[in-house]
PDB file of N, CA and C in Angstrom:
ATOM      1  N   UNK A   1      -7.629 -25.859  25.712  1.00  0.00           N
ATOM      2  CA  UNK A   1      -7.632 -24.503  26.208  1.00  0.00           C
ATOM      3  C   UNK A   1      -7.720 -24.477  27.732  1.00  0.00           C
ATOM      4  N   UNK A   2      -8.875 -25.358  28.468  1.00  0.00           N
ATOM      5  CA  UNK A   2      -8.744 -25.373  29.613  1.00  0.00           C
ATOM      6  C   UNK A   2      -7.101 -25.891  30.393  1.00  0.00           C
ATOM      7  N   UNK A   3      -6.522 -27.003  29.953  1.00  0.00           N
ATOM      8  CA  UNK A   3      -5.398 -26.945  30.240  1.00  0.00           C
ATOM      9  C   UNK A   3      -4.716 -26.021  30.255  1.00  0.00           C
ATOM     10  N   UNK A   4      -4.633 -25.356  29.139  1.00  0.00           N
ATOM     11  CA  UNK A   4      -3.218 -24.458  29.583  1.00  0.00           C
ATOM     12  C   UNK A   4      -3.835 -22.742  29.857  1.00  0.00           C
ATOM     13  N   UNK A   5      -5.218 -23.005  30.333  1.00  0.00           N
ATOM     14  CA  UNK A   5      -5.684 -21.503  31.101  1.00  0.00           C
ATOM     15  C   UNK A   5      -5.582 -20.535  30.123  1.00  0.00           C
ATOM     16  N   UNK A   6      -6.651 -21.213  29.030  1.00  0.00           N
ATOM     17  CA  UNK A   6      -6.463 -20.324  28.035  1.00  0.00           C
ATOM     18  C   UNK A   6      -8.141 -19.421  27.664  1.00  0.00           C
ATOM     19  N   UNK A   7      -8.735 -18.572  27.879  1.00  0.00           N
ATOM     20  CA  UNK A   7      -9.950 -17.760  27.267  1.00  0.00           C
ATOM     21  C   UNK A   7      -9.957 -17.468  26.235  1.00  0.00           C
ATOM     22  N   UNK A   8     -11.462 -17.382  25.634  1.00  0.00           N
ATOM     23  CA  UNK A   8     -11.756 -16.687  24.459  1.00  0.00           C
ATOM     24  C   UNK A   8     -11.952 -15.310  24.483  1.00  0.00           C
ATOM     25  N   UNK A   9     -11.932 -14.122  24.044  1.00  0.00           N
ATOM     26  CA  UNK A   9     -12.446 -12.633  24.500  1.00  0.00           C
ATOM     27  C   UNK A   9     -14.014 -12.775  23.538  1.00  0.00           C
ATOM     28  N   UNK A  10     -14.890 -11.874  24.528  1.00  0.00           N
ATOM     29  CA  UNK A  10     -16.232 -12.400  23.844  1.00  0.00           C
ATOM     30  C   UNK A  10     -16.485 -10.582  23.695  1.00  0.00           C
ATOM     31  N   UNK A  11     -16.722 -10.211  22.992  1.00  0.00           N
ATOM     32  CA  UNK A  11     -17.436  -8.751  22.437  1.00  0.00           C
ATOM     33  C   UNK A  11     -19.154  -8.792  22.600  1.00  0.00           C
ATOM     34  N   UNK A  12     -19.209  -8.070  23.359  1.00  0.00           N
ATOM     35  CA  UNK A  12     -20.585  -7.776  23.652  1.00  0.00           C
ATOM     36  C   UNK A  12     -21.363  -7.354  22.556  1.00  0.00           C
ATOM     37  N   UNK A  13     -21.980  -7.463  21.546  1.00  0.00           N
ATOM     38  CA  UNK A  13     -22.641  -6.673  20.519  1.00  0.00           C
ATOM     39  C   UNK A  13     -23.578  -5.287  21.233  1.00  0.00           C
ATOM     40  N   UNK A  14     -23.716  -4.442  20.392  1.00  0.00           N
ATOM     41  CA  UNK A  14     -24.402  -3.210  21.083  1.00  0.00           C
ATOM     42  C   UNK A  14     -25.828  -3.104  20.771  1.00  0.00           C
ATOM     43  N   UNK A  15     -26.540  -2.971  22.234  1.00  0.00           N
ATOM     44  CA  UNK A  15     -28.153  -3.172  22.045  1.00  0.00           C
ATOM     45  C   UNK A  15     -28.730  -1.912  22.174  1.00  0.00           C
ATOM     46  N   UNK A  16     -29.601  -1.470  21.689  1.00  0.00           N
ATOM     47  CA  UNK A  16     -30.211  -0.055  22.361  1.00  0.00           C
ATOM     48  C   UNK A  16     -30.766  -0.612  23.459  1.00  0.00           C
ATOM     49  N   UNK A  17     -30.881   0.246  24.234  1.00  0.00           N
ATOM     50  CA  UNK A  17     -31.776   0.304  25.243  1.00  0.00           C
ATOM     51  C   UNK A  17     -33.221   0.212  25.048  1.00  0.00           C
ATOM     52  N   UNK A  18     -34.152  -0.367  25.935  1.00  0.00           N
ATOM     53  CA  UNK A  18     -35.801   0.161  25.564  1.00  0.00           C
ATOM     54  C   UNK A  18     -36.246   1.539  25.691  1.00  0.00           C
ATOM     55  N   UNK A  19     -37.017   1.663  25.070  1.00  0.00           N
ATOM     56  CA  UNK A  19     -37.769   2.857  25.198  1.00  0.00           C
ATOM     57  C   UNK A  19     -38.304   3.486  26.256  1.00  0.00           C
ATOM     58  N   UNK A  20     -37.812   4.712  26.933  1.00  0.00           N
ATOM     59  CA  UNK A  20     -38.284   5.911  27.944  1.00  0.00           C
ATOM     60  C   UNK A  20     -39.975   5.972  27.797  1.00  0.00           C
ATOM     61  N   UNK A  21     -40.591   5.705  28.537  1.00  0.00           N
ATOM     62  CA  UNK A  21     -42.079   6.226  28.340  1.00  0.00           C
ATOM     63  C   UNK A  21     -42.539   7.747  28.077  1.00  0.00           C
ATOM     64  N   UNK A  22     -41.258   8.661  28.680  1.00  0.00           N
ATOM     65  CA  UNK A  22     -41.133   9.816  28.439  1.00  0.00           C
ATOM     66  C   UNK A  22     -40.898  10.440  27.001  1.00  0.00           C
ATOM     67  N   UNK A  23     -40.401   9.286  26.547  1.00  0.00           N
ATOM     68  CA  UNK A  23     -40.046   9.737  25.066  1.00  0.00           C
ATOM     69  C   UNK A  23     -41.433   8.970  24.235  1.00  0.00           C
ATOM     70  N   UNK A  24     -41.832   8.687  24.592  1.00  0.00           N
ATOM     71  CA  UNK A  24     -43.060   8.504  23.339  1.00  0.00           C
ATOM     72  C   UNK A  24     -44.045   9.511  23.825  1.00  0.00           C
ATOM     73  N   UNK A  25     -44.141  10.156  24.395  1.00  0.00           N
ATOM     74  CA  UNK A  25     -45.301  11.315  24.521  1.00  0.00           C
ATOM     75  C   UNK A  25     -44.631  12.632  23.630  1.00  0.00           C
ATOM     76  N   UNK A  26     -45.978  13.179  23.209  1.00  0.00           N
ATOM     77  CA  UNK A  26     -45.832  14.256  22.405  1.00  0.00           C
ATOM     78  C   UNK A  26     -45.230  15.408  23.079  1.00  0.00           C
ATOM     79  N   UNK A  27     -44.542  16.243  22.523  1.00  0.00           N
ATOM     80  CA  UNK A  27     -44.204  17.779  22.409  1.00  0.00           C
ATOM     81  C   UNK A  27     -44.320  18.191  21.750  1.00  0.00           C
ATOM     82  N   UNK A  28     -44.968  19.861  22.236  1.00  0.00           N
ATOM     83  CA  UNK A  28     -45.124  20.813  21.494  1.00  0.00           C
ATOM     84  C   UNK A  28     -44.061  21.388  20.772  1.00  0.00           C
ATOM     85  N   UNK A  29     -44.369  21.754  19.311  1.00  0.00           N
ATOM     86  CA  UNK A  29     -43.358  22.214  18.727  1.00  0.00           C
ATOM     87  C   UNK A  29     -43.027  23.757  19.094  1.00  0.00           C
ATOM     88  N   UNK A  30     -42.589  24.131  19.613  1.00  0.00           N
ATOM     89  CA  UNK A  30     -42.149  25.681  19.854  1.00  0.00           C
ATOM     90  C   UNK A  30     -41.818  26.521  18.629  1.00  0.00           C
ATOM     91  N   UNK A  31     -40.911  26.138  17.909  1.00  0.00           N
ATOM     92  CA  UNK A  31     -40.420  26.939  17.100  1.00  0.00           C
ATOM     93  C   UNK A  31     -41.035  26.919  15.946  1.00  0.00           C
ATOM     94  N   UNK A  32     -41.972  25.325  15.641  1.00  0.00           N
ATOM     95  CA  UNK A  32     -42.238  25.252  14.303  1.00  0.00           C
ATOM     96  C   UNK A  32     -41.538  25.569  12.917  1.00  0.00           C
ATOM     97  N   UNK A  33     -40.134  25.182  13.232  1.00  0.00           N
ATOM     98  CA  UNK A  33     -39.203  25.395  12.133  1.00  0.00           C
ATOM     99  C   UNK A  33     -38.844  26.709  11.461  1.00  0.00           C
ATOM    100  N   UNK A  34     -39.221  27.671  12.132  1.00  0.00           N
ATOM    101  CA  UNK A  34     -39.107  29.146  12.248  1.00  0.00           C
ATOM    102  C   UNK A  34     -37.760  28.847  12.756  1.00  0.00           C
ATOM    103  N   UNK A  35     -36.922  29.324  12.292  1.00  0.00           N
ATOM    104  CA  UNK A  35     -34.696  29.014  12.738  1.00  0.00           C
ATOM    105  C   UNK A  35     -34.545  30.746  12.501  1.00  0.00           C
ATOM    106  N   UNK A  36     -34.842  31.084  12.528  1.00  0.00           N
ATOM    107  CA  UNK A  36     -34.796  33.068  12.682  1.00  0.00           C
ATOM    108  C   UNK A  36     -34.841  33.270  13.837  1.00  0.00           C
ATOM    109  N   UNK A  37     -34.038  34.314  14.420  1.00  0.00           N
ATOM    110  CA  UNK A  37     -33.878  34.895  15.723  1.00  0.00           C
ATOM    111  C   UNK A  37     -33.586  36.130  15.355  1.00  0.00           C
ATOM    112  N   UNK A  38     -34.270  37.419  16.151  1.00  0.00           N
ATOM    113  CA  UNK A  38     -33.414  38.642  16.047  1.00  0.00           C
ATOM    114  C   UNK A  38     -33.312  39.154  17.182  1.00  0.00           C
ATOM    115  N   UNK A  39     -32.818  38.311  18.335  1.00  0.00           N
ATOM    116  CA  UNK A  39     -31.797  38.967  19.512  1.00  0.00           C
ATOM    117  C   UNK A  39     -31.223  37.950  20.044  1.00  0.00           C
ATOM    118  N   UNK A  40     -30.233  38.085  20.884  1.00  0.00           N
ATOM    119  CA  UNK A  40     -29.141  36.938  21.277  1.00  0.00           C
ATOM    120  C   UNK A  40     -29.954  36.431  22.781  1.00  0.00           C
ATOM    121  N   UNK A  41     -29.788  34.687  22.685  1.00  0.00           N
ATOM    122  CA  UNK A  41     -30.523  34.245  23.771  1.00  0.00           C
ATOM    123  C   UNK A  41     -31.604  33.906  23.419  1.00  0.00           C
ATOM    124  N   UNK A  42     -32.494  34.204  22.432  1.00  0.00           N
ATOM    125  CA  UNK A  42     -34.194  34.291  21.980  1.00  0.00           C
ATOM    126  C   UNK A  42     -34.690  32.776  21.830  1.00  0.00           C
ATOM    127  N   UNK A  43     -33.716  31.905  20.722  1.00  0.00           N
ATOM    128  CA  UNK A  43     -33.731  30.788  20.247  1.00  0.00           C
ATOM    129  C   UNK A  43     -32.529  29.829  20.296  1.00  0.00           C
ATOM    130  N   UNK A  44     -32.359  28.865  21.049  1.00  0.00           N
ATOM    131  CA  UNK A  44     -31.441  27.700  21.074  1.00  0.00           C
ATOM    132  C   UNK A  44     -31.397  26.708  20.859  1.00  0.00           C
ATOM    133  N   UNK A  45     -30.845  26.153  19.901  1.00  0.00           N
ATOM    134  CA  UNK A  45     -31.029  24.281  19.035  1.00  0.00           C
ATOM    135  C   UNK A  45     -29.684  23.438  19.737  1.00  0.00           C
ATOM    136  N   UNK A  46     -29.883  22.685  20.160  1.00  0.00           N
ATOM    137  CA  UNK A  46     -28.723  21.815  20.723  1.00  0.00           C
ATOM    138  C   UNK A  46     -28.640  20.498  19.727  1.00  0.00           C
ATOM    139  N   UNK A  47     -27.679  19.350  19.499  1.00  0.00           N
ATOM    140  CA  UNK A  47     -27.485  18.362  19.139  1.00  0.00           C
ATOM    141  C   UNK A  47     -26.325  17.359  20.294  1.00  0.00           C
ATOM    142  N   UNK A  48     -26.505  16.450  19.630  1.00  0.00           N
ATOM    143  CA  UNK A  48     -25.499  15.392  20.726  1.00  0.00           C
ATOM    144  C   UNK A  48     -25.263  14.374  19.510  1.00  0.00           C
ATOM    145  N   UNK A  49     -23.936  13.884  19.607  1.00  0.00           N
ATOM    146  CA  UNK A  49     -23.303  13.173  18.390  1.00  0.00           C
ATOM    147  C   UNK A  49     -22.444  11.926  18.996  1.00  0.00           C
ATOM    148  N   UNK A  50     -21.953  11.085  18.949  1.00  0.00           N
ATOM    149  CA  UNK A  50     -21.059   9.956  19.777  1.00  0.00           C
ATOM    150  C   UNK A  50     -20.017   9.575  18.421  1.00  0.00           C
ATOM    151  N   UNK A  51     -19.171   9.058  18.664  1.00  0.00           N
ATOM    152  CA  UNK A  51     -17.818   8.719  17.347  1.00  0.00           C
ATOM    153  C   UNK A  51     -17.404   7.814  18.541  1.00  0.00           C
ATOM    154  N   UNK A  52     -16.909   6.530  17.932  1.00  0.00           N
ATOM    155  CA  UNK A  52     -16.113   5.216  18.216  1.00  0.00           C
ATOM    156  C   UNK A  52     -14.433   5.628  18.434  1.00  0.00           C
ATOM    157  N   UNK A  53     -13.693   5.623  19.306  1.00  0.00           N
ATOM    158  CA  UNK A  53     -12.346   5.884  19.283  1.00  0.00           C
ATOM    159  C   UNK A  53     -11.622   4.563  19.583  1.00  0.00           C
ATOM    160  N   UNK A  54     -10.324   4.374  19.026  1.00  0.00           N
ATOM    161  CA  UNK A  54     -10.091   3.031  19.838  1.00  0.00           C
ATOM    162  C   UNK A  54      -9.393   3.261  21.121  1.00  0.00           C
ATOM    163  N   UNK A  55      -9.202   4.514  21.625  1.00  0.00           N
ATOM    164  CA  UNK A  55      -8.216   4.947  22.461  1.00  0.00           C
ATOM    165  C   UNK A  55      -9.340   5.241  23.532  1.00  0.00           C
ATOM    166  N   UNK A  56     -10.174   5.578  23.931  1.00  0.00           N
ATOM    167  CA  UNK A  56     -11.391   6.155  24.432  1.00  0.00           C
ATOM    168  C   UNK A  56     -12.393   5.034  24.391  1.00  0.00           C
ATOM    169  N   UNK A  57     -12.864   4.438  23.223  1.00  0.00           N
ATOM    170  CA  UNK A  57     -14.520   3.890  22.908  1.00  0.00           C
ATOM    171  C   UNK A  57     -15.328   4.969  22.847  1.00  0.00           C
ATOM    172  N   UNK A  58     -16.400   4.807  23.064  1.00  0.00           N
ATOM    173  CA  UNK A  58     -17.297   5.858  22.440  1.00  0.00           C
ATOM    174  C   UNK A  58     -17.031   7.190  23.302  1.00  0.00           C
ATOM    175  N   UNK A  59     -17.243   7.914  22.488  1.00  0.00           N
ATOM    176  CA  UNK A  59     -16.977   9.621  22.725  1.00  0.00           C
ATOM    177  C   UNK A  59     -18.317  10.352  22.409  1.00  0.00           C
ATOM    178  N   UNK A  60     -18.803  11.134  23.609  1.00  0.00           N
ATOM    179  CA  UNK A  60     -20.363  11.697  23.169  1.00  0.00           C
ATOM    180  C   UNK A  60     -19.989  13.565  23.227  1.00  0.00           C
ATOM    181  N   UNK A  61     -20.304  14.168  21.997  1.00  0.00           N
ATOM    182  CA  UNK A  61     -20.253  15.212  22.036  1.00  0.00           C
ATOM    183  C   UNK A  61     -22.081  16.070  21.997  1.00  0.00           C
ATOM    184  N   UNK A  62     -22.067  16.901  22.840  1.00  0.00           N
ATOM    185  CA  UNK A  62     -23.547  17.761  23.074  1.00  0.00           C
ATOM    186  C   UNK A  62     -23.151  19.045  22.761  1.00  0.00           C
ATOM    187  N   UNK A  63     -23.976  19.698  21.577  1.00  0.00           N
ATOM    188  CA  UNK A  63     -23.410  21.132  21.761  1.00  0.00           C
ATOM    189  C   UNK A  63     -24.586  21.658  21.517  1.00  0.00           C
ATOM    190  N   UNK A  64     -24.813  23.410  21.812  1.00  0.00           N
ATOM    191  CA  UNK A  64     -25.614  24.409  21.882  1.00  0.00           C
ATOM    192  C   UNK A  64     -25.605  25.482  21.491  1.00  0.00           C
ATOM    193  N   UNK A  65     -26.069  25.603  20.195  1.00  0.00           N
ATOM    194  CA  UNK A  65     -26.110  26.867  19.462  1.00  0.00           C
ATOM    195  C   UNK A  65     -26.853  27.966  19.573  1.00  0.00           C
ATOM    196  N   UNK A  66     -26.777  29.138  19.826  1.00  0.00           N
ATOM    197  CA  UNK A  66     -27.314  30.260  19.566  1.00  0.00           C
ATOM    198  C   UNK A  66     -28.052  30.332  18.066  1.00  0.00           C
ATOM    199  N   UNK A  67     -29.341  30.659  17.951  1.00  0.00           N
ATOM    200  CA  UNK A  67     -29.891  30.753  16.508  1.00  0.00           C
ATOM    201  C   UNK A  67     -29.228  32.394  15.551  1.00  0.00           C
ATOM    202  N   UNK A  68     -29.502  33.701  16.634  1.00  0.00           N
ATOM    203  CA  UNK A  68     -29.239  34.566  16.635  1.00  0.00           C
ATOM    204  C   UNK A  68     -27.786  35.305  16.030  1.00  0.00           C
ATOM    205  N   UNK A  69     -26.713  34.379  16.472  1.00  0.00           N
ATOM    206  CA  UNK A  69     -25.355  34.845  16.288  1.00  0.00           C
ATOM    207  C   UNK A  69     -24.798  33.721  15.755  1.00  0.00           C
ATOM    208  N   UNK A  70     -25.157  32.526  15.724  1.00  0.00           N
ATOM    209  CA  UNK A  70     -24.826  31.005  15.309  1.00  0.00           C
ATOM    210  C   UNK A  70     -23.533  31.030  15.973  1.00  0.00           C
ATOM    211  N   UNK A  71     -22.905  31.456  16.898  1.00  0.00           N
ATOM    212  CA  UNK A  71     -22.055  30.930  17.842  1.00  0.00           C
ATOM    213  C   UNK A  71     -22.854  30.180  18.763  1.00  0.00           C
ATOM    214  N   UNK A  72     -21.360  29.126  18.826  1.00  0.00           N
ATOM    215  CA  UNK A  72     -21.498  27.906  20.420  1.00  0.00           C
ATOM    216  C   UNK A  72     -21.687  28.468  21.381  1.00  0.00           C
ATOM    217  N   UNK A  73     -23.089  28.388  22.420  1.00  0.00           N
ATOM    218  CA  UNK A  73     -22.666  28.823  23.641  1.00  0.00           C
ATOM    219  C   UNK A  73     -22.448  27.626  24.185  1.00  0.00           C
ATOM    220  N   UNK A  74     -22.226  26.210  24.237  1.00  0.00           N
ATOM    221  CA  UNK A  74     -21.660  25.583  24.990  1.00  0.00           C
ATOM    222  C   UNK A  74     -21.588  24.263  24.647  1.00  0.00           C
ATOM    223  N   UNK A  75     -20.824  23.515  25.447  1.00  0.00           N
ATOM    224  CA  UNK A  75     -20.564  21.839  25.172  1.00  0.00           C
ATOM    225  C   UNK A  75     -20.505  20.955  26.163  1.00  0.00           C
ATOM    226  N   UNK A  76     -20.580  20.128  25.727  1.00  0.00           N
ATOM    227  CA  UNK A  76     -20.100  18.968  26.744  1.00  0.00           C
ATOM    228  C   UNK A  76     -19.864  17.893  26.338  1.00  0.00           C
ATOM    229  N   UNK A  77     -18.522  17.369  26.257  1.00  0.00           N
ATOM    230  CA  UNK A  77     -17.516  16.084  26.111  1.00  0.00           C
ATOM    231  C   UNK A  77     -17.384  15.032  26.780  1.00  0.00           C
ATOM    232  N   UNK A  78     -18.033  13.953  26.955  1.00  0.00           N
ATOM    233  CA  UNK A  78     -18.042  13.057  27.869  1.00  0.00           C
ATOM    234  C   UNK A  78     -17.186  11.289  27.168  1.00  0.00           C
ATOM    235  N   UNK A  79     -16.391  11.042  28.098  1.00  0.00           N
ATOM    236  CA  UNK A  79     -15.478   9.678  27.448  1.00  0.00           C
ATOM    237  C   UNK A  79     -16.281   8.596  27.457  1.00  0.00           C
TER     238      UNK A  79
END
């Protein structure tokens, strides 16, 4: 292989990261699983999701729901 300038491709396996010190401290629960709203704006639940593309690699989607009207107020798509 060295003769004729040849490499192997090596794949990194995927590690988490360590742990945020920020993230092991407690929060208060606000809502206490109360998901009822009766006015728009009152209550907002967000999520964030990632999917493998082969065209891209990972794809992170964040979105933000209104409890009230269960419309999206917003997103964010990052490659």
């Amino acid at each position: 292989m060295s003769e004729n300038q040849i490499k192997s491709i090596r794949v990194k396996k995927f590690r988490p990261t360590k742990k945020n010190k920020l993230a092991d401290q407690k929060r208060d629960n606000i809502l206490n699983r109360d998901f009822s709203a009766t006015h728009k704006n009152e209550k907002w639940v967000s999520d964030i999701t990632y999917v493998w593309t082969t065209n891209d690699g990972w794809c992170y989607l964040a979105t933000v729901l209104d409890l009230c009207t269960k419309k999206l107020v917003g997103h964010l798509d990052v490659k």
